[in-house]
C-alpha atoms as a PDB file:
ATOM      1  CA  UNK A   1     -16.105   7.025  -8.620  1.00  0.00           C
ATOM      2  CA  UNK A   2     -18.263   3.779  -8.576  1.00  0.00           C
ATOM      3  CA  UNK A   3     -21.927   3.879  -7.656  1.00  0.00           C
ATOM      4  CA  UNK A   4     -21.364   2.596  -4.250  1.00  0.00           C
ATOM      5  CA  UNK A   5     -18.278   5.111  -2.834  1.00  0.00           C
ATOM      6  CA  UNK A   6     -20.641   8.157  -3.856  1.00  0.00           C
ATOM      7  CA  UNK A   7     -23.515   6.406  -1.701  1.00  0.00           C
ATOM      8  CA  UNK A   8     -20.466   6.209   1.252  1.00  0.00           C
ATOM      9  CA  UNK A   9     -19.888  10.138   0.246  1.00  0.00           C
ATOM     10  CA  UNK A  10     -23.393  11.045   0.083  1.00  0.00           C
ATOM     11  CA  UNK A  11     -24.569   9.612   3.703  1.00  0.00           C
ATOM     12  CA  UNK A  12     -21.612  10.709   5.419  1.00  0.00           C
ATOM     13  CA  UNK A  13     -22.421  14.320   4.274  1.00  0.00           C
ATOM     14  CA  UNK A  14     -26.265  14.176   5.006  1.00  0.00           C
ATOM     15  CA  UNK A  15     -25.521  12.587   8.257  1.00  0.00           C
ATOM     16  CA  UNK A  16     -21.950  15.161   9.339  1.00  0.00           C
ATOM     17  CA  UNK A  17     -24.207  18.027   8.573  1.00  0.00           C
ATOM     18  CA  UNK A  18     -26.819  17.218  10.089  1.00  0.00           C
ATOM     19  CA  UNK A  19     -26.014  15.863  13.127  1.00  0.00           C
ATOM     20  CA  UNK A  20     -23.622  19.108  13.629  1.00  0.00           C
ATOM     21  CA  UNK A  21     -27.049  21.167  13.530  1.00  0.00           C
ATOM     22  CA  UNK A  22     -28.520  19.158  15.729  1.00  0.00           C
ATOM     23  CA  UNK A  23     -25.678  18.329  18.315  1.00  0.00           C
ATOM     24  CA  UNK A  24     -25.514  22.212  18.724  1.00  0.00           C
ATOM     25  CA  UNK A  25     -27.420  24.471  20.763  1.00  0.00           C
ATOM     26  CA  UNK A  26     -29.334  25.837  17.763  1.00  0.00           C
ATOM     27  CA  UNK A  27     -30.562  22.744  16.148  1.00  0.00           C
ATOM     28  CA  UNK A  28     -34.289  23.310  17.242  1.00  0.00           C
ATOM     29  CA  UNK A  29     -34.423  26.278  15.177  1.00  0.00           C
ATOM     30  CA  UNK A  30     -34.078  24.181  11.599  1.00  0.00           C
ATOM     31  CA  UNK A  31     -37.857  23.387  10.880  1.00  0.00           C
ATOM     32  CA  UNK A  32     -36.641  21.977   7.244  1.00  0.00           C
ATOM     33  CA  UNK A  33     -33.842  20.657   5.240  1.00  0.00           C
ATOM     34  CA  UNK A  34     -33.515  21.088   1.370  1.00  0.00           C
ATOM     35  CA  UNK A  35     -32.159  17.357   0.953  1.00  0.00           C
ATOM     36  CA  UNK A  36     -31.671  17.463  -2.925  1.00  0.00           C
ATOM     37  CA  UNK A  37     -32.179  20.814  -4.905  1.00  0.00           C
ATOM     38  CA  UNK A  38     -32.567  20.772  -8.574  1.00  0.00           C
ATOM     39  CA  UNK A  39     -32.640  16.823  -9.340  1.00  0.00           C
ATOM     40  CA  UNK A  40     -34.951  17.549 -12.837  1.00  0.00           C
ATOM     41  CA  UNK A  41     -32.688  20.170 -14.311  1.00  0.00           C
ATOM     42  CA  UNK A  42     -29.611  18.099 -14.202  1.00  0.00           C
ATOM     43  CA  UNK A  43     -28.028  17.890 -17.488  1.00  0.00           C
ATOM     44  CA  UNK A  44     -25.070  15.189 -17.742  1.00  0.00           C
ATOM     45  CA  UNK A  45     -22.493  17.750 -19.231  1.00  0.00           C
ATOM     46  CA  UNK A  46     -21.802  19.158 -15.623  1.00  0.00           C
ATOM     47  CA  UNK A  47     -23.895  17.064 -13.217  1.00  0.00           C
ATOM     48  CA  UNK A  48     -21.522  14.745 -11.535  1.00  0.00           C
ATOM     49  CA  UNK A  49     -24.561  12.458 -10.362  1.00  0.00           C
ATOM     50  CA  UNK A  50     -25.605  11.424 -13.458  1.00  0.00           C
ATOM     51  CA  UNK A  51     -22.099  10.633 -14.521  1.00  0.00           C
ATOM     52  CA  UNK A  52     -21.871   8.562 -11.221  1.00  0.00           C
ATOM     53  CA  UNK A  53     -25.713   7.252 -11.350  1.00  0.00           C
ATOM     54  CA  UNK A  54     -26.793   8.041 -14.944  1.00  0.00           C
ATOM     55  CA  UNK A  55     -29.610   9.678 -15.984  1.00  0.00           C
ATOM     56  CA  UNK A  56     -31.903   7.785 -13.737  1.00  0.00           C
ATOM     57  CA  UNK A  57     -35.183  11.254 -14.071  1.00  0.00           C
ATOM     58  CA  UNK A  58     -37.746   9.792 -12.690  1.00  0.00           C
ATOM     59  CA  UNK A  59     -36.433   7.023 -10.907  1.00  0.00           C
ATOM     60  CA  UNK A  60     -32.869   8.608  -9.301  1.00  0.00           C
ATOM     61  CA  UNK A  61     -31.372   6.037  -6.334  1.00  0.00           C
ATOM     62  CA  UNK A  62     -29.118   9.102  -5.235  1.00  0.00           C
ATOM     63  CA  UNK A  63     -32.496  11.082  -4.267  1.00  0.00           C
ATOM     64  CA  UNK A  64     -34.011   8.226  -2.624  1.00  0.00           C
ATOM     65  CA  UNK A  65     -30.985   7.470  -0.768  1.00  0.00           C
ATOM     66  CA  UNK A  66     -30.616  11.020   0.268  1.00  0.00           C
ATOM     67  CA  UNK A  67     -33.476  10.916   1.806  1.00  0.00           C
ATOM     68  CA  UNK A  68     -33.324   8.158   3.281  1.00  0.00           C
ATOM     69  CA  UNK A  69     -30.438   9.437   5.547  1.00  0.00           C
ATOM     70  CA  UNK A  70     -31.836  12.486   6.096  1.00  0.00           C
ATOM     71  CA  UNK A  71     -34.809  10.901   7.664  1.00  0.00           C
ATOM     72  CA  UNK A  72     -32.487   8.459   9.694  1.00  0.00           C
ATOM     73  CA  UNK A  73     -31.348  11.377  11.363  1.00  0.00           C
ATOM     74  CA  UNK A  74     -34.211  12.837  12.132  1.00  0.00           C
ATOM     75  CA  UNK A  75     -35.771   9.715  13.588  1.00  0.00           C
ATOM     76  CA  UNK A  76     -32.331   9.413  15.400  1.00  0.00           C
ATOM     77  CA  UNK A  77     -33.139  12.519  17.623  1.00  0.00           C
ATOM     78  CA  UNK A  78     -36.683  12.602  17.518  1.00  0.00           C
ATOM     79  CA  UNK A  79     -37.857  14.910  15.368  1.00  0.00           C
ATOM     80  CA  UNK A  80     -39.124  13.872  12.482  1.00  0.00           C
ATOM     81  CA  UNK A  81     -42.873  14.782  12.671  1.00  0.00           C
ATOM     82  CA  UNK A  82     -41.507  18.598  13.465  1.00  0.00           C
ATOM     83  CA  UNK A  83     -38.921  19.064  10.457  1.00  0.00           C
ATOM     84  CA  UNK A  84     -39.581  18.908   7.404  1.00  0.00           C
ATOM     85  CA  UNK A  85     -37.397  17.507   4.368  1.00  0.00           C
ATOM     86  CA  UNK A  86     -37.248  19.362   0.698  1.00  0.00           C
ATOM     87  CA  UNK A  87     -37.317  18.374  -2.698  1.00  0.00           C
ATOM     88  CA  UNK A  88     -36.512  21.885  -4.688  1.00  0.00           C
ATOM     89  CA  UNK A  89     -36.471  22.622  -7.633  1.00  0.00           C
ATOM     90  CA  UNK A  90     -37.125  25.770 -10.227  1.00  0.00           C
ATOM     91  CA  UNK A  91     -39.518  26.310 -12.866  1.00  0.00           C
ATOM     92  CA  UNK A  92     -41.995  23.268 -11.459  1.00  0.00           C
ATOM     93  CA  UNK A  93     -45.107  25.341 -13.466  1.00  0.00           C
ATOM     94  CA  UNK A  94     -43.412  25.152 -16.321  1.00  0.00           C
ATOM     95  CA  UNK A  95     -43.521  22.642 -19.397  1.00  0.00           C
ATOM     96  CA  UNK A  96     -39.828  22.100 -20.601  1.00  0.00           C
ATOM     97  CA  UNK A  97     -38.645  20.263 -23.860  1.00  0.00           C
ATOM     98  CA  UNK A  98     -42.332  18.362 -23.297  1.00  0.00           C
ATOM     99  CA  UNK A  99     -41.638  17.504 -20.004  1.00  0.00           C
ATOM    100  CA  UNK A 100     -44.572  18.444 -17.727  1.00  0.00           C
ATOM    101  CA  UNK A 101     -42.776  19.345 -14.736  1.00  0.00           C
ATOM    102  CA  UNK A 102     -45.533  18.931 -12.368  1.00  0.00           C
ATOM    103  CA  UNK A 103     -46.326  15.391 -13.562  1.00  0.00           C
ATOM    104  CA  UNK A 104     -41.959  14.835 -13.150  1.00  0.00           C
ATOM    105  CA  UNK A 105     -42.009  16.144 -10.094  1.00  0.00           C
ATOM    106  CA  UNK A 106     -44.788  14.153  -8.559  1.00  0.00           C
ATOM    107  CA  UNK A 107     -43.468  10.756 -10.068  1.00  0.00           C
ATOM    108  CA  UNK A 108     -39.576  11.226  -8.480  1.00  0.00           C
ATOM    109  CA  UNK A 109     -41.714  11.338  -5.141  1.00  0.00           C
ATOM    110  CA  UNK A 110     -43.910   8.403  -5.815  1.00  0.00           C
ATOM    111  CA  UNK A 111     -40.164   6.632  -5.883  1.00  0.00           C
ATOM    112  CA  UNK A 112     -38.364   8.299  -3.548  1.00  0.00           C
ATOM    113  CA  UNK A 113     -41.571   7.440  -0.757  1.00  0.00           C
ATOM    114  CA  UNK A 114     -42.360   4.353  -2.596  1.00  0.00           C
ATOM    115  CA  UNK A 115     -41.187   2.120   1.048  1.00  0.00           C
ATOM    116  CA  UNK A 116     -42.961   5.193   3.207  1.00  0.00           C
ATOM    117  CA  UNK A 117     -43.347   8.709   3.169  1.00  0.00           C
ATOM    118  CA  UNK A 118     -39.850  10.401   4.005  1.00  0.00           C
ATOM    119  CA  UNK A 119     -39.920  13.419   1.608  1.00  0.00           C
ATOM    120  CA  UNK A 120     -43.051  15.695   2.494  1.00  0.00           C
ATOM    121  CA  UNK A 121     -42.659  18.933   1.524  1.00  0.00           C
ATOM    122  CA  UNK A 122     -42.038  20.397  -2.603  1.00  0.00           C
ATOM    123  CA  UNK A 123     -39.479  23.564  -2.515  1.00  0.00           C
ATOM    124  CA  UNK A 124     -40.692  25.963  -5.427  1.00  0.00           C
ATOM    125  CA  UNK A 125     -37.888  28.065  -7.283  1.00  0.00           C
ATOM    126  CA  UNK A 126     -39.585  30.438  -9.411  1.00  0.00           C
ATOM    127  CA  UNK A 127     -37.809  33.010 -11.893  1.00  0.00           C
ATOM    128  CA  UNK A 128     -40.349  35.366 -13.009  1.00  0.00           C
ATOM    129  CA  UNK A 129     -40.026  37.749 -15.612  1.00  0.00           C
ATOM    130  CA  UNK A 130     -42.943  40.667 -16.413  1.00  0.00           C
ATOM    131  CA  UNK A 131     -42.862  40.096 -20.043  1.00  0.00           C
ATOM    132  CA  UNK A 132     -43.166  36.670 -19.637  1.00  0.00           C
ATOM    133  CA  UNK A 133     -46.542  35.432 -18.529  1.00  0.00           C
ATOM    134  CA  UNK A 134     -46.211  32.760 -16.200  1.00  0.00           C
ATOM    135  CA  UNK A 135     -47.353  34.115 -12.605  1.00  0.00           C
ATOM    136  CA  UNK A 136     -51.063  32.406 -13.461  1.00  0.00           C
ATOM    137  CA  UNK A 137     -49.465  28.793 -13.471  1.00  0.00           C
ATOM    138  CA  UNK A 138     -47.823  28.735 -10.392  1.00  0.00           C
ATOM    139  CA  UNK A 139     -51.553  28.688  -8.010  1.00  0.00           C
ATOM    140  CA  UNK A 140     -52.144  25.468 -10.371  1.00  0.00           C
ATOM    141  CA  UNK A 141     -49.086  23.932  -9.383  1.00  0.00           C
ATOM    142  CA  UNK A 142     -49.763  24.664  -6.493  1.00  0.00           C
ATOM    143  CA  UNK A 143     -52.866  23.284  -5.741  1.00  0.00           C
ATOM    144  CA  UNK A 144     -51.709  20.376  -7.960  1.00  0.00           C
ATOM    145  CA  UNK A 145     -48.668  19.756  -5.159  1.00  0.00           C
ATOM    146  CA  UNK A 146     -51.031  20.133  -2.016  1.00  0.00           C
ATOM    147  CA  UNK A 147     -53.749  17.683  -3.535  1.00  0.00           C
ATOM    148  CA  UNK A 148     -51.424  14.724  -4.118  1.00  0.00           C
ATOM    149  CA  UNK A 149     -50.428  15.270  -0.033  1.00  0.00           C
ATOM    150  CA  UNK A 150     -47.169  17.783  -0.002  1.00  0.00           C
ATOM    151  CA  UNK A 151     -45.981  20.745   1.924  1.00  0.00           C
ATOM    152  CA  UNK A 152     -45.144  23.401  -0.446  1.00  0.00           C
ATOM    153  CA  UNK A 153     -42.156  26.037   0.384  1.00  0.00           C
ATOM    154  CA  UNK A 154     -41.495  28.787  -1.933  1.00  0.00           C
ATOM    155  CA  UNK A 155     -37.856  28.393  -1.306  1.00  0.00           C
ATOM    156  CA  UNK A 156     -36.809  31.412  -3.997  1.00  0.00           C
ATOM    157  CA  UNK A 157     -38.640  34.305  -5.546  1.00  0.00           C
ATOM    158  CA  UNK A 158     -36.779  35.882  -8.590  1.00  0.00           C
ATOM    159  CA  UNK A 159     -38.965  38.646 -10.238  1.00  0.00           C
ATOM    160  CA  UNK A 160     -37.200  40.837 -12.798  1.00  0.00           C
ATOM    161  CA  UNK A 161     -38.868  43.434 -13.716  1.00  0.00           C
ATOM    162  CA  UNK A 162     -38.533  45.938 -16.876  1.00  0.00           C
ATOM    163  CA  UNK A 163     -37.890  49.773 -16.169  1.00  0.00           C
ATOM    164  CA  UNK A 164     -40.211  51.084 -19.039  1.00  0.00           C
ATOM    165  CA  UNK A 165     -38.400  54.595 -18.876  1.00  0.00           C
ATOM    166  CA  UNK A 166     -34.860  53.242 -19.226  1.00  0.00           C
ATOM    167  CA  UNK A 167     -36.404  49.742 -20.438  1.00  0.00           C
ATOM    168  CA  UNK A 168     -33.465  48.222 -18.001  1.00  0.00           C
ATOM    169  CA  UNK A 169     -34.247  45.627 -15.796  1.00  0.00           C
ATOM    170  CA  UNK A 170     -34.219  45.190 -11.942  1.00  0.00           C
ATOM    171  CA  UNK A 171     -34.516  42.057 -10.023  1.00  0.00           C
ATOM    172  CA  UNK A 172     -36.108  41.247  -7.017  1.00  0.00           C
ATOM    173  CA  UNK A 173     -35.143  37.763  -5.215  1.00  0.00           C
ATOM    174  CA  UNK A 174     -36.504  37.064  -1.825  1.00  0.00           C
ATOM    175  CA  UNK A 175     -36.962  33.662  -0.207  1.00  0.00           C
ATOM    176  CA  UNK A 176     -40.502  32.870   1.398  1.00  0.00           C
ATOM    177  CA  UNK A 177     -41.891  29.737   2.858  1.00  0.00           C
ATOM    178  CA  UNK A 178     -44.651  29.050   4.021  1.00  0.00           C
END
């Protein structure tokens, strides 16, 4: 579809989900919305978006504009200083094909909150493995996400974790935020 019905698509969802939660009796428990999930990872071979949008990285129109409307709702009833609204994605501590995730992650905000601040919080995916070294980058990132101004959530915990007397391995997955 063109550029312009997937922005029609796009708000109507944000704003049909949203105001459902919040036109019920239960609304006042959502303290946060995950308003894109996984923008960096999206490879064009199954991401509709970037065949709709292209591969816009660090400058996506769809993630702004996703925002946008979430934030329109919020304003709309009230709340927006009490909920908070999610960028997520996995593996942000990470440095993939040369691309410093951190320093990606950081710049699609600078664009999305380029007019004003209307994504505050960074969700934090994180896939752990105990052969692979990795749990001493994620305090950096961090730290690195709270000093340029963001809420961080640690929206999924994946640890898998090798048996040594079968040499199998188990998984652990819990969600945490904080």
């Amino acid at each position: 579809v063109s550029v312009e019905t997937m922005n029609v698509r796009l708000e109507m969802y944000i704003r049909t989900v949203m105001e459902h939660v919040y036109g019920g009796p239960y609304g006042h428990c959502v303290y946060s919305w995950v308003v894109v999930n996984e923008h960096l990872h999206a490879d064009a071979s199954f991401s509709g978006w970037l065949k709709v949008y292209g591969d816009e990285r660090l400058t996506p129109r769809y993630v702004k504009h996703a925002f946008f409307v979430a934030d329109d709702v919020l304003r709309k009833y009230g709340i927006r200083d009490e909920v908070s609204l999610i960028l997520n994605d996995f593996e942000t501590y990470l440095t993939i094909n040369g691309r410093n995730m951190v320093r990606d992650t950081l710049a699609v905000l600078e664009y999305v909150n380029s007019d004003g601040v209307i994504c505050d919080t960074i969700g934090m995916e994180s896939h752990m493995d105990t052969n692979v070294p990795i749990a001493g980058k994620i305090k950096p990132t961090i730290l690195a996400f709270l000093e340029a101004g963001y809420k961080v959530h640690l929206t999924e915990t994946q640890v898998n974790i090798q048996i040594p007397e079968t040499g199998k391995y188990k998984t652990l997955s819990s969600f945490l935020e904080y």
